[in-house]
PDB file of N, CA and C in Angstrom:
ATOM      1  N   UNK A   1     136.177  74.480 129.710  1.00  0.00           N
ATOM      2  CA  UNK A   1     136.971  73.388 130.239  1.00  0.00           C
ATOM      3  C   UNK A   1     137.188  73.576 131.753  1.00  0.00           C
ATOM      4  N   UNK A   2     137.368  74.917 132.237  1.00  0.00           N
ATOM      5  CA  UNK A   2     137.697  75.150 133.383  1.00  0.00           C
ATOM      6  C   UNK A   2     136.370  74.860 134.463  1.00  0.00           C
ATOM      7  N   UNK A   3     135.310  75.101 133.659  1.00  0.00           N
ATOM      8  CA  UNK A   3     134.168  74.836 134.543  1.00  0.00           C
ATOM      9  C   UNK A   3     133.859  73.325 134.377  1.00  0.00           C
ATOM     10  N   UNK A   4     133.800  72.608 133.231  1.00  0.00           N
ATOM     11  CA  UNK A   4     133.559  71.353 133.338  1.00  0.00           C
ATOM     12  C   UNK A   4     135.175  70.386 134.463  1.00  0.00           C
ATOM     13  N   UNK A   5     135.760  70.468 134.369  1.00  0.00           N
ATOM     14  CA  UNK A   5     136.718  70.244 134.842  1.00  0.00           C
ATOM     15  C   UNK A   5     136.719  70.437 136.493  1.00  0.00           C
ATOM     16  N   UNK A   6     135.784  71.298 136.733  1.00  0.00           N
ATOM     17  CA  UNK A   6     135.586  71.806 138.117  1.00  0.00           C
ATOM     18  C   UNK A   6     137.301  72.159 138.844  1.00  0.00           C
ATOM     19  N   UNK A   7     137.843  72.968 137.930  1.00  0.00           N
ATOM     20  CA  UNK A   7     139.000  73.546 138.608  1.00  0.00           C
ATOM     21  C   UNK A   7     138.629  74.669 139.228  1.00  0.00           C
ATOM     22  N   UNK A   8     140.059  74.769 140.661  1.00  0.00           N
ATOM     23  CA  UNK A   8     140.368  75.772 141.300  1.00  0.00           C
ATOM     24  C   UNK A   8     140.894  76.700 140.432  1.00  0.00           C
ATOM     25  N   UNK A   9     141.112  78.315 141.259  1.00  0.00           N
ATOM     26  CA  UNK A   9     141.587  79.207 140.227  1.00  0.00           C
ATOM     27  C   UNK A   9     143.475  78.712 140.316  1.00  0.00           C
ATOM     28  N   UNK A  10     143.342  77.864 141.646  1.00  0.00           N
ATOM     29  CA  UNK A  10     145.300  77.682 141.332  1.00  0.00           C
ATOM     30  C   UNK A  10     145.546  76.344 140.190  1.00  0.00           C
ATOM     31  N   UNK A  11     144.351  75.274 140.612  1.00  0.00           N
ATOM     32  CA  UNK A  11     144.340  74.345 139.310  1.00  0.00           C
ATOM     33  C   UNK A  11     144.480  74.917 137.972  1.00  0.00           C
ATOM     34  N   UNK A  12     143.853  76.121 137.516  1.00  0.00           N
ATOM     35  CA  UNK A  12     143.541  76.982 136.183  1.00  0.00           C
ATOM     36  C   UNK A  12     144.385  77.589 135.996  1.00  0.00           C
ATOM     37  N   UNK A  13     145.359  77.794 137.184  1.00  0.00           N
ATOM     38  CA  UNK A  13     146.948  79.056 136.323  1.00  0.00           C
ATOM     39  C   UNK A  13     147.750  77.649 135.993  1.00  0.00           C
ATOM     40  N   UNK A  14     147.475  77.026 136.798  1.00  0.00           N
ATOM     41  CA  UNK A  14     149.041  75.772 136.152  1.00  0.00           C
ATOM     42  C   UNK A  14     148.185  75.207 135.176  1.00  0.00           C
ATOM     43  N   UNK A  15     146.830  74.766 135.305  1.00  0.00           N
ATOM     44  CA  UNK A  15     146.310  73.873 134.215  1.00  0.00           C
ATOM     45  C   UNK A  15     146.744  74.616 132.328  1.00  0.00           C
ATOM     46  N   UNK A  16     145.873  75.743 132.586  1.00  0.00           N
ATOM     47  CA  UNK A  16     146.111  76.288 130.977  1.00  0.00           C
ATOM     48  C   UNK A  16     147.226  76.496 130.144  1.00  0.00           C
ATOM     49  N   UNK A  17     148.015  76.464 131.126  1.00  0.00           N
ATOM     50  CA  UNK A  17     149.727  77.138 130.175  1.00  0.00           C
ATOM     51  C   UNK A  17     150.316  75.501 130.031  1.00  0.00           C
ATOM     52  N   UNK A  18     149.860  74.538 130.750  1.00  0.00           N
ATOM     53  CA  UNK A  18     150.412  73.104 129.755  1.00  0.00           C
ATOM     54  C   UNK A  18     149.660  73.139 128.852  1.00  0.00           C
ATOM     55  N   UNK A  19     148.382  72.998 128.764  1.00  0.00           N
ATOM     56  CA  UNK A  19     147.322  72.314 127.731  1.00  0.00           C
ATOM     57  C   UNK A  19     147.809  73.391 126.739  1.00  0.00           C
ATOM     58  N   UNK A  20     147.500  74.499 127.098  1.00  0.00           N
ATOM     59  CA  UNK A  20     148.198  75.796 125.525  1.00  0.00           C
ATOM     60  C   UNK A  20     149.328  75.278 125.251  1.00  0.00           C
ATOM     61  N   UNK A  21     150.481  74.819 125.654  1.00  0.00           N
ATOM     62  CA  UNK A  21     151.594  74.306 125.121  1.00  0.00           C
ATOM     63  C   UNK A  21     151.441  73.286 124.365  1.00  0.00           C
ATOM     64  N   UNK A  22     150.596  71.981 125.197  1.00  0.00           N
ATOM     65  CA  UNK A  22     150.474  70.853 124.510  1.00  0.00           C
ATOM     66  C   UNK A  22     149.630  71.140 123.010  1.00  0.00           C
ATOM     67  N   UNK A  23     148.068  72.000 123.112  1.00  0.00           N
ATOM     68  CA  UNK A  23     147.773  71.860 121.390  1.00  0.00           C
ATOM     69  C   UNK A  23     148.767  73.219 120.943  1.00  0.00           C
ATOM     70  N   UNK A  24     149.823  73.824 121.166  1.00  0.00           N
ATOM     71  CA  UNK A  24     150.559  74.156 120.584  1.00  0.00           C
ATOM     72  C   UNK A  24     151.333  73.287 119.673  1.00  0.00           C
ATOM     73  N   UNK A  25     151.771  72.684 120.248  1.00  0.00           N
ATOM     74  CA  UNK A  25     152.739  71.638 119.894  1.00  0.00           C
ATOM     75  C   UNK A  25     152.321  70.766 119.015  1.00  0.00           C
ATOM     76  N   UNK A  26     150.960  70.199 119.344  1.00  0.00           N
ATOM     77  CA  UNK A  26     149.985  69.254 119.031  1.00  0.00           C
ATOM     78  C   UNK A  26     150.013  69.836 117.232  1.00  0.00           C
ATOM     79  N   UNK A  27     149.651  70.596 117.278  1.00  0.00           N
ATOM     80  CA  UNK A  27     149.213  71.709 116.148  1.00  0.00           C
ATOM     81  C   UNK A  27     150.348  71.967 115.030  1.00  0.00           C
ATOM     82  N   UNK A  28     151.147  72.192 115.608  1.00  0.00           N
ATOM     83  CA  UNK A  28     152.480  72.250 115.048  1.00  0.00           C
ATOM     84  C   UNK A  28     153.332  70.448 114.112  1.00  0.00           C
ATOM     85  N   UNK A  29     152.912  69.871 115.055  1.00  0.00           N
ATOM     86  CA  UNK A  29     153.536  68.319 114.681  1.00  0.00           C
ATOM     87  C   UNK A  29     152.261  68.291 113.113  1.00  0.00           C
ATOM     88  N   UNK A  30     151.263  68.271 113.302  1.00  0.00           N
ATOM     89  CA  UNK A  30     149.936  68.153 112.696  1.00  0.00           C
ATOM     90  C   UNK A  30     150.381  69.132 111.112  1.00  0.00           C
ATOM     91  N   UNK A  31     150.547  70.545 111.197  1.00  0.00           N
ATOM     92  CA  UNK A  31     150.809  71.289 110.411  1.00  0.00           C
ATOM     93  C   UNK A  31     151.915  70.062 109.108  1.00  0.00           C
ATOM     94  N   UNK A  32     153.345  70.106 110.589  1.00  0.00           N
ATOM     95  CA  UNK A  32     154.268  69.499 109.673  1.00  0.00           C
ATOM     96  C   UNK A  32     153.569  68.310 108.591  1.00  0.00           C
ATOM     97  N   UNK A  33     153.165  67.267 109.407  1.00  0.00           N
ATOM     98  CA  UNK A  33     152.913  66.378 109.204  1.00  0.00           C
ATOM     99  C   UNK A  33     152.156  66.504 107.314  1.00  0.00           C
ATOM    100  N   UNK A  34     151.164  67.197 107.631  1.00  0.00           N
ATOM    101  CA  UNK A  34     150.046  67.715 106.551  1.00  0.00           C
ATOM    102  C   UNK A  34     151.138  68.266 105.461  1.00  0.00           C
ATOM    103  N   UNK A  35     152.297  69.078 105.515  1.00  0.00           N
ATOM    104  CA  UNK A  35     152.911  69.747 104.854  1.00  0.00           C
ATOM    105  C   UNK A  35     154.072  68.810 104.083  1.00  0.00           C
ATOM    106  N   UNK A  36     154.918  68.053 105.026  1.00  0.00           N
ATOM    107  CA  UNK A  36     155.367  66.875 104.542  1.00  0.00           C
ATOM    108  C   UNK A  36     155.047  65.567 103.566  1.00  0.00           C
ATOM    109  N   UNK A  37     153.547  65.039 104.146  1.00  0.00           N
ATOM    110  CA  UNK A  37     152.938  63.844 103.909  1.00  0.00           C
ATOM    111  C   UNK A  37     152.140  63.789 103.126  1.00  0.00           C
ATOM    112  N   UNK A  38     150.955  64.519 104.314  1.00  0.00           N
ATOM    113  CA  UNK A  38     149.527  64.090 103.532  1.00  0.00           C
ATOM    114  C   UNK A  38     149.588  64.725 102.717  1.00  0.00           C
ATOM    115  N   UNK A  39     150.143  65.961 102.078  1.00  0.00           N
ATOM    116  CA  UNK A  39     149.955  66.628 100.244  1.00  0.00           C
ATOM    117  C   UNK A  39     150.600  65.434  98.986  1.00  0.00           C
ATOM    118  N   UNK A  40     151.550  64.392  99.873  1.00  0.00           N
ATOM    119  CA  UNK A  40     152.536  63.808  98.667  1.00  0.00           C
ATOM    120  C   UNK A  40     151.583  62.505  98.933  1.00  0.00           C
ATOM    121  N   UNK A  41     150.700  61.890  99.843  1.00  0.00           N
ATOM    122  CA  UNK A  41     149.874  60.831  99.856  1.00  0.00           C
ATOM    123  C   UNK A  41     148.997  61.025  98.715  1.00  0.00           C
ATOM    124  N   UNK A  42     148.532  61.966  98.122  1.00  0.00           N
ATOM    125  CA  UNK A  42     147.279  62.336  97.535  1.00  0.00           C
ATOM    126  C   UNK A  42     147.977  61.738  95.437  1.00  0.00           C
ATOM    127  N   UNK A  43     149.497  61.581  95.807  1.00  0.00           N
ATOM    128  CA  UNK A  43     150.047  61.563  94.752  1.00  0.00           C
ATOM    129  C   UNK A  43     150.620  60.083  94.917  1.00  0.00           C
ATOM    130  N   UNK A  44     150.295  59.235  95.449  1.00  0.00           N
ATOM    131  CA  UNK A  44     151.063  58.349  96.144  1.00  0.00           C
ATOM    132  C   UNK A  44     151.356  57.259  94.594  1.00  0.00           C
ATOM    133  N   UNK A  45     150.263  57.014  93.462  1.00  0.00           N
ATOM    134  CA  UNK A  45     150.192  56.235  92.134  1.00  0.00           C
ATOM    135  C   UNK A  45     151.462  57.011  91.362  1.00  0.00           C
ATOM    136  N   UNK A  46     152.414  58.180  91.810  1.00  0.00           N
ATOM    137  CA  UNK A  46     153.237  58.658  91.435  1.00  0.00           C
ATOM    138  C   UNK A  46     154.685  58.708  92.048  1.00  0.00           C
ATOM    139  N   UNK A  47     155.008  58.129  92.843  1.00  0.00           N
ATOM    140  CA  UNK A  47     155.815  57.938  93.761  1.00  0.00           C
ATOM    141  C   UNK A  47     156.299  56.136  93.749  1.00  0.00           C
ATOM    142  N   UNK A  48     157.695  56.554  93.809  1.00  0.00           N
ATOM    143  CA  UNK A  48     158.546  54.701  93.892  1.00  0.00           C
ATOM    144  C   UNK A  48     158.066  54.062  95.124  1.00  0.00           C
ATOM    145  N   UNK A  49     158.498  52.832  95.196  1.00  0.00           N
ATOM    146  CA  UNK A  49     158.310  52.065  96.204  1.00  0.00           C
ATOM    147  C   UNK A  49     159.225  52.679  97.291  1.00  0.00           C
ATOM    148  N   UNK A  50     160.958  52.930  96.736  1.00  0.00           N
ATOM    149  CA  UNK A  50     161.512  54.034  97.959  1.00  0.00           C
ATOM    150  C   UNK A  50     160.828  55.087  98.732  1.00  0.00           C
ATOM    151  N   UNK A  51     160.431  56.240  97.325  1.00  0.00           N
ATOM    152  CA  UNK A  51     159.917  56.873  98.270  1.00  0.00           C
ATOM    153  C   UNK A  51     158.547  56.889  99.037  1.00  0.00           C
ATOM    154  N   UNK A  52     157.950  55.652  98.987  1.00  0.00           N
ATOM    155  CA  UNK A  52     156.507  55.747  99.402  1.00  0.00           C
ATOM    156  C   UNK A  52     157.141  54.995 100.939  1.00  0.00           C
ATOM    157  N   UNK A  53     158.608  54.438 100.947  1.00  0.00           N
ATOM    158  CA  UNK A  53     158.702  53.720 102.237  1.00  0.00           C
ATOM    159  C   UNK A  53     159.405  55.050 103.063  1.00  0.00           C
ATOM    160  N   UNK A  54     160.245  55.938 102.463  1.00  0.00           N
ATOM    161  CA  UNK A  54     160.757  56.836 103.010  1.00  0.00           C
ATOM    162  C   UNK A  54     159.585  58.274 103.902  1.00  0.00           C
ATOM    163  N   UNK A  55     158.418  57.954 102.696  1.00  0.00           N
ATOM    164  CA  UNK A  55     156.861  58.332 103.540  1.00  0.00           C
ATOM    165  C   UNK A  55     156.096  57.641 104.244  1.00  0.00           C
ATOM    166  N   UNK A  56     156.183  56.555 104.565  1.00  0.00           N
ATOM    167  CA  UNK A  56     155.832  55.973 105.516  1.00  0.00           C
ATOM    168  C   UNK A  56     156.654  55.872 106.716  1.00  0.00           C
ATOM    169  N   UNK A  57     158.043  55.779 106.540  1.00  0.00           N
ATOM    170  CA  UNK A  57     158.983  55.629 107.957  1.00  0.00           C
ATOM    171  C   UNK A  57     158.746  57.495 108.221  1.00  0.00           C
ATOM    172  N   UNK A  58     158.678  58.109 107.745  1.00  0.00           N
ATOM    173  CA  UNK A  58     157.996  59.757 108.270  1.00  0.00           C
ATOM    174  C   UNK A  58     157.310  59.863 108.927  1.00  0.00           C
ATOM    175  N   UNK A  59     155.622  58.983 108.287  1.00  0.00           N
ATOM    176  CA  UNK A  59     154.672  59.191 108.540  1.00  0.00           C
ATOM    177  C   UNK A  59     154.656  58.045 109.803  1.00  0.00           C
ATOM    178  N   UNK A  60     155.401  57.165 110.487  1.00  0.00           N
ATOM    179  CA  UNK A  60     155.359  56.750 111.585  1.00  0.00           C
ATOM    180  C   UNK A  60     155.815  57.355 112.573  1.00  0.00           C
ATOM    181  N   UNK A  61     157.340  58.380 112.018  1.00  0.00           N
ATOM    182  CA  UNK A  61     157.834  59.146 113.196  1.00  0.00           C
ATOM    183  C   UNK A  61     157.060  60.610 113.752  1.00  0.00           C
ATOM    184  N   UNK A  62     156.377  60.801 112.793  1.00  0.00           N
ATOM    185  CA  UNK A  62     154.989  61.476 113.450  1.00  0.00           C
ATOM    186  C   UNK A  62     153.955  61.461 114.612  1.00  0.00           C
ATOM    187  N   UNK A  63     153.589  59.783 114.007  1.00  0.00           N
ATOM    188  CA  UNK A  63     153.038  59.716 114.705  1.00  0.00           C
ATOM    189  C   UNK A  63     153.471  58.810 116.370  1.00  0.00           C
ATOM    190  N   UNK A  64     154.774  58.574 116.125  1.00  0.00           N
ATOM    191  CA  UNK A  64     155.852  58.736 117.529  1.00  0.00           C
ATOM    192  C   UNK A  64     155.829  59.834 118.364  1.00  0.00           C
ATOM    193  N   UNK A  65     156.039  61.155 117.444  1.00  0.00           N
ATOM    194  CA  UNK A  65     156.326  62.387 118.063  1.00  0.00           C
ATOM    195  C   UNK A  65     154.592  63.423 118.883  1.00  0.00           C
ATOM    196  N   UNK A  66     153.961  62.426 118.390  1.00  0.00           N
ATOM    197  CA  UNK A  66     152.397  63.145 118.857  1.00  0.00           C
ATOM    198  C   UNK A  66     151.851  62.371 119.832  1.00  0.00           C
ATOM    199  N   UNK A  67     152.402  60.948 119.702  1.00  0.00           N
ATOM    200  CA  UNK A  67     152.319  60.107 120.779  1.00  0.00           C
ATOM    201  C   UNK A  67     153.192  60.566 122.092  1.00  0.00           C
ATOM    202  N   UNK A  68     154.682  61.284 121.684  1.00  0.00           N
ATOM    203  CA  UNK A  68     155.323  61.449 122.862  1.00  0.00           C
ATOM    204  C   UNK A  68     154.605  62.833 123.817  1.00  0.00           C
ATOM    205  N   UNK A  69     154.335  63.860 122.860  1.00  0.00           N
ATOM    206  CA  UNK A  69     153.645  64.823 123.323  1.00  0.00           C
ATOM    207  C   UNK A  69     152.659  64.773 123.559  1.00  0.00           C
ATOM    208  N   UNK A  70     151.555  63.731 123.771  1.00  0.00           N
ATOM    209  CA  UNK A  70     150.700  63.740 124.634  1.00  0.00           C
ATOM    210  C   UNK A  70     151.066  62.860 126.090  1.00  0.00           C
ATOM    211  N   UNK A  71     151.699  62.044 125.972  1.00  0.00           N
ATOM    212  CA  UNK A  71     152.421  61.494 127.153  1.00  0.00           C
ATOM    213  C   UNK A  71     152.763  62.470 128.103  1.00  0.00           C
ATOM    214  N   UNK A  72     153.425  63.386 127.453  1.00  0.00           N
ATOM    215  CA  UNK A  72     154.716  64.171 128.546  1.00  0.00           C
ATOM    216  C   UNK A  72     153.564  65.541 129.089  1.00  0.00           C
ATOM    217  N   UNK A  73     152.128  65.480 128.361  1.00  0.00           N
ATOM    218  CA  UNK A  73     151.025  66.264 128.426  1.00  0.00           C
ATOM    219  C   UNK A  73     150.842  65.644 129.947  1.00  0.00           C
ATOM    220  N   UNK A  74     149.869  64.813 129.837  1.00  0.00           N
ATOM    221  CA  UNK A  74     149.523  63.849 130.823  1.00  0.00           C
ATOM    222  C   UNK A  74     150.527  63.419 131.957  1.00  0.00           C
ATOM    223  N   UNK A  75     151.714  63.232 131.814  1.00  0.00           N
ATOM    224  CA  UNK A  75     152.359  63.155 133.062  1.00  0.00           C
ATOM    225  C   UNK A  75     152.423  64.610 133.711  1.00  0.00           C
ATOM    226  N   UNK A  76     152.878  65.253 132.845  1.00  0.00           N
ATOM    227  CA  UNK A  76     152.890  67.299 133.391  1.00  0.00           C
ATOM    228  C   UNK A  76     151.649  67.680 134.152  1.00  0.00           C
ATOM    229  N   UNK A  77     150.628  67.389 133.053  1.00  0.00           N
ATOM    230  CA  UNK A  77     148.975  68.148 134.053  1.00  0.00           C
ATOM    231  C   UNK A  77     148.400  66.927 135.252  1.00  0.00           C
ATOM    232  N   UNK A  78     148.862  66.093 135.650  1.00  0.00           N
ATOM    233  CA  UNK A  78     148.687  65.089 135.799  1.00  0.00           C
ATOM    234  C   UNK A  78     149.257  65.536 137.421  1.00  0.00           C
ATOM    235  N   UNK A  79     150.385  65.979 137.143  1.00  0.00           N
ATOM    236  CA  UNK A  79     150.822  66.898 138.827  1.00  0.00           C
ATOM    237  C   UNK A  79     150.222  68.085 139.187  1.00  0.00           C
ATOM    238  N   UNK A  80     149.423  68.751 137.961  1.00  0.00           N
ATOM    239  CA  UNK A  80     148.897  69.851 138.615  1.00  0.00           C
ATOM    240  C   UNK A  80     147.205  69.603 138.865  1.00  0.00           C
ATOM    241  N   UNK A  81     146.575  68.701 137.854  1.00  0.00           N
ATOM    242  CA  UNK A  81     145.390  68.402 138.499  1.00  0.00           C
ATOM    243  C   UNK A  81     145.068  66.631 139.079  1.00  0.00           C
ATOM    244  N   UNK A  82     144.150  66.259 139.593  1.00  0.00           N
ATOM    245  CA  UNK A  82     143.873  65.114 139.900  1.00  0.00           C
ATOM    246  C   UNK A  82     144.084  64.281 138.906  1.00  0.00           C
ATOM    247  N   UNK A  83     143.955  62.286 139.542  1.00  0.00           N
ATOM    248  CA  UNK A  83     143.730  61.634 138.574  1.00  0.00           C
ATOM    249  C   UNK A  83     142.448  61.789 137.554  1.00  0.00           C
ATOM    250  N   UNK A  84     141.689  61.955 138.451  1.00  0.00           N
ATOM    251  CA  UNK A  84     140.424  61.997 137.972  1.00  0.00           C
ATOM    252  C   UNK A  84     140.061  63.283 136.651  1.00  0.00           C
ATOM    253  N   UNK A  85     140.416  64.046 137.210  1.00  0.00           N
ATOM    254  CA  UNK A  85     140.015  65.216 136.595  1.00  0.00           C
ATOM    255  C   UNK A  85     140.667  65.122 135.448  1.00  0.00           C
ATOM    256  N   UNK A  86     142.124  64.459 135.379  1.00  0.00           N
ATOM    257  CA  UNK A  86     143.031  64.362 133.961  1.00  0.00           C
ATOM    258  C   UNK A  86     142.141  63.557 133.448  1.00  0.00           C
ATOM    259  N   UNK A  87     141.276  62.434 133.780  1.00  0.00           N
ATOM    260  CA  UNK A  87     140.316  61.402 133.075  1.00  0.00           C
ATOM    261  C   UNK A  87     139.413  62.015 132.484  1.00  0.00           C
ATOM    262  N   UNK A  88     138.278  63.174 133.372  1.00  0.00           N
ATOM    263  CA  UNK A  88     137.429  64.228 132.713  1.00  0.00           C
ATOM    264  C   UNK A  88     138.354  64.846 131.659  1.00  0.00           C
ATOM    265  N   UNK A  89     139.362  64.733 131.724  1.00  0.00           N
ATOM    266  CA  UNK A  89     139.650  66.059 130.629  1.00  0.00           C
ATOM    267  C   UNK A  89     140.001  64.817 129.168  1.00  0.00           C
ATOM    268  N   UNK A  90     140.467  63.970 129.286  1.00  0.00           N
ATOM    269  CA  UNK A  90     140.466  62.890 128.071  1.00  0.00           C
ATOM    270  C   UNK A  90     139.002  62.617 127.748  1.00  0.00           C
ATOM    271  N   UNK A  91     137.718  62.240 128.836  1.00  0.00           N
ATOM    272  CA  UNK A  91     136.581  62.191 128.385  1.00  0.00           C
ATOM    273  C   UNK A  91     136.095  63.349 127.608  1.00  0.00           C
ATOM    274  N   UNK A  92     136.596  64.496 128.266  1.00  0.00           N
ATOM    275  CA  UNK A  92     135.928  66.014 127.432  1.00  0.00           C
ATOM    276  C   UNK A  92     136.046  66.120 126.718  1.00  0.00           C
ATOM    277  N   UNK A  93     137.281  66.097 125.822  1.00  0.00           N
ATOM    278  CA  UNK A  93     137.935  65.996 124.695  1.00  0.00           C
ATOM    279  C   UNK A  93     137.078  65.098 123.466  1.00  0.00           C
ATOM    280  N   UNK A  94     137.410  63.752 123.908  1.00  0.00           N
ATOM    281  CA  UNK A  94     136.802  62.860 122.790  1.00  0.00           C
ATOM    282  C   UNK A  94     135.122  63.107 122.680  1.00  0.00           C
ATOM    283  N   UNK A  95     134.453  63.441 123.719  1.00  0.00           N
ATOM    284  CA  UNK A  95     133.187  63.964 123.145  1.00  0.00           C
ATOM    285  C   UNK A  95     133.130  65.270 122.585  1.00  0.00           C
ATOM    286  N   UNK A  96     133.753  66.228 122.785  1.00  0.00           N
ATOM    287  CA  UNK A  96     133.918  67.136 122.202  1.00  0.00           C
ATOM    288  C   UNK A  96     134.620  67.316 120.254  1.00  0.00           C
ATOM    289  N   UNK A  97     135.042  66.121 120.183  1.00  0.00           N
ATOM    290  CA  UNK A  97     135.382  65.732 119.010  1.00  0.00           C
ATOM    291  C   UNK A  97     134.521  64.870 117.994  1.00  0.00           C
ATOM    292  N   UNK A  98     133.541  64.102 118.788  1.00  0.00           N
ATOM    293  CA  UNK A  98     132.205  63.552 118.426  1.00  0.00           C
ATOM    294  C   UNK A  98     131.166  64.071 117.665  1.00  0.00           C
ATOM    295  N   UNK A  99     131.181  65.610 119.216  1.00  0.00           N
ATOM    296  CA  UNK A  99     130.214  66.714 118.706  1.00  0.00           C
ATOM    297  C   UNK A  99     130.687  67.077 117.219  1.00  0.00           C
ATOM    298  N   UNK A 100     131.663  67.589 116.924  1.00  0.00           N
ATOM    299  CA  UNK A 100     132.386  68.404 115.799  1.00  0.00           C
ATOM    300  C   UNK A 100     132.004  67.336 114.803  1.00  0.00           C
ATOM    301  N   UNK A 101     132.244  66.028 115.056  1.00  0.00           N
ATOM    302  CA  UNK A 101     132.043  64.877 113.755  1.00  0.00           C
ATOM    303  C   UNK A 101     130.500  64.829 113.591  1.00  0.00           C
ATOM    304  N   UNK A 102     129.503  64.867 114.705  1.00  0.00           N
ATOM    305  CA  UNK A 102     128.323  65.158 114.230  1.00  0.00           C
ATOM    306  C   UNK A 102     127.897  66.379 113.564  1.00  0.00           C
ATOM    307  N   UNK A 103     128.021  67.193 114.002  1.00  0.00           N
ATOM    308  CA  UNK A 103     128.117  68.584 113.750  1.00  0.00           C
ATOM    309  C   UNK A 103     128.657  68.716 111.932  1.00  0.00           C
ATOM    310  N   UNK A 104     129.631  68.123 111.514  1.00  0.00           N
ATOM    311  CA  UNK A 104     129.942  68.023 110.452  1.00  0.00           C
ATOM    312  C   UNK A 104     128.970  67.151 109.330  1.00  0.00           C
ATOM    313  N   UNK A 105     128.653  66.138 110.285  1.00  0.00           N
ATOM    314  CA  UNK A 105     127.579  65.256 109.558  1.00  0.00           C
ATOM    315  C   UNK A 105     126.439  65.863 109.294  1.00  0.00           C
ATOM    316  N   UNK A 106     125.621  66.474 110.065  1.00  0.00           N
ATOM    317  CA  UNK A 106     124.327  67.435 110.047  1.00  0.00           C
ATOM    318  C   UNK A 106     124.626  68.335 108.712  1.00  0.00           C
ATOM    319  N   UNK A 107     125.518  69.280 108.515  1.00  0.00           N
ATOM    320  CA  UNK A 107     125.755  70.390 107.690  1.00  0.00           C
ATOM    321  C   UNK A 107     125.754  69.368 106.487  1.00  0.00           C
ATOM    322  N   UNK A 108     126.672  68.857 106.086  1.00  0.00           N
ATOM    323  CA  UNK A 108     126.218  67.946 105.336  1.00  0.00           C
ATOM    324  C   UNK A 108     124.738  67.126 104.536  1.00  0.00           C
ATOM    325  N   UNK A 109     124.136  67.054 105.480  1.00  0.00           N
ATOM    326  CA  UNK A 109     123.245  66.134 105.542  1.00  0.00           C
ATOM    327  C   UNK A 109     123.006  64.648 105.472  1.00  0.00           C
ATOM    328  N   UNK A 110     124.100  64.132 106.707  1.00  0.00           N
ATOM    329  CA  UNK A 110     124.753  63.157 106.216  1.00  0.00           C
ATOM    330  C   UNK A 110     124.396  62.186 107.619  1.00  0.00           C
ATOM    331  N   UNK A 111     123.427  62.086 108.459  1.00  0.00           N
ATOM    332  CA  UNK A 111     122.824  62.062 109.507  1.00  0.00           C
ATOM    333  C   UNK A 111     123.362  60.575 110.020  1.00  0.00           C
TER     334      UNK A 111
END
C-alpha cells in the first residue's frame, strides 16, 4: 500500500496507525455484527415478526456504525495524505477486493 500509494516515510508514520485503527474497528463492528445477526438470519423461518424487526433495526445500526467509521477514516487520513492519494487508496482497495472475489471464483472453478 505504501508503495502503491507513493507515500513519504512521514506520509507512512501518520498514514498506518489510522488505517490499522480503522480495519481494527472495521473488523470488530463486522465480528459483532456476524455474532449478533448473521448466525440468527440463517434461522430467520424461526423467528416472530418482532424479532425479525428487532434484527433488522440492529442490522441497520450496523450498518450506521461502519458507515460512520469509514467517514471519520477518510476525514482523519484525508489530513495526513492528499486528496488524491485518499482516492488511490479507495481505488486500491476495491480492486483489491475484486482480486480476492476472482481469486475465489478460480479455486472454485467458477470462472
Amino acid at each position: 500500500m505504501t508503495e502503491r500509494l507513493d507515500l513519504s516515510s512521514k506520509e507512512a508514520q501518520e498514514f498506518w496507525p489510522l488505517y490499522n485503527k480503522y480495519e481494527e474497528d472495521r473488523n470488530d463492528l463486522r465480528r459483532k455484527q456476524h455474532e449478533e445477526i448473521r448466525t440468527k438470519i440463517r434461522n430467520v423461518n424461526d423467528i416472530s415478526e418482532k424479532e425479525a424487526k428487532e434484527l433488522l433495526d440492529r442490522y441497520l445500526k450496523y450498518e450506521q456504525d461502519e458507515e460512520k467509521v469509514e467517514k471519520q477514516f477518510l476525514e482523519s487520513v484525508s489530513k495526513v495524505i492528499s486528496a488524491r492519494k485518499t482516492m488511490l487508496l479507495l481505488r486500491s482497495e476495491e480492486e483489491f477486493k475484486k482480486e480476492l472475489i476472482k481469486r475465489y471464483h478460480e479455486r472454485r472453478g467458477n470462472r
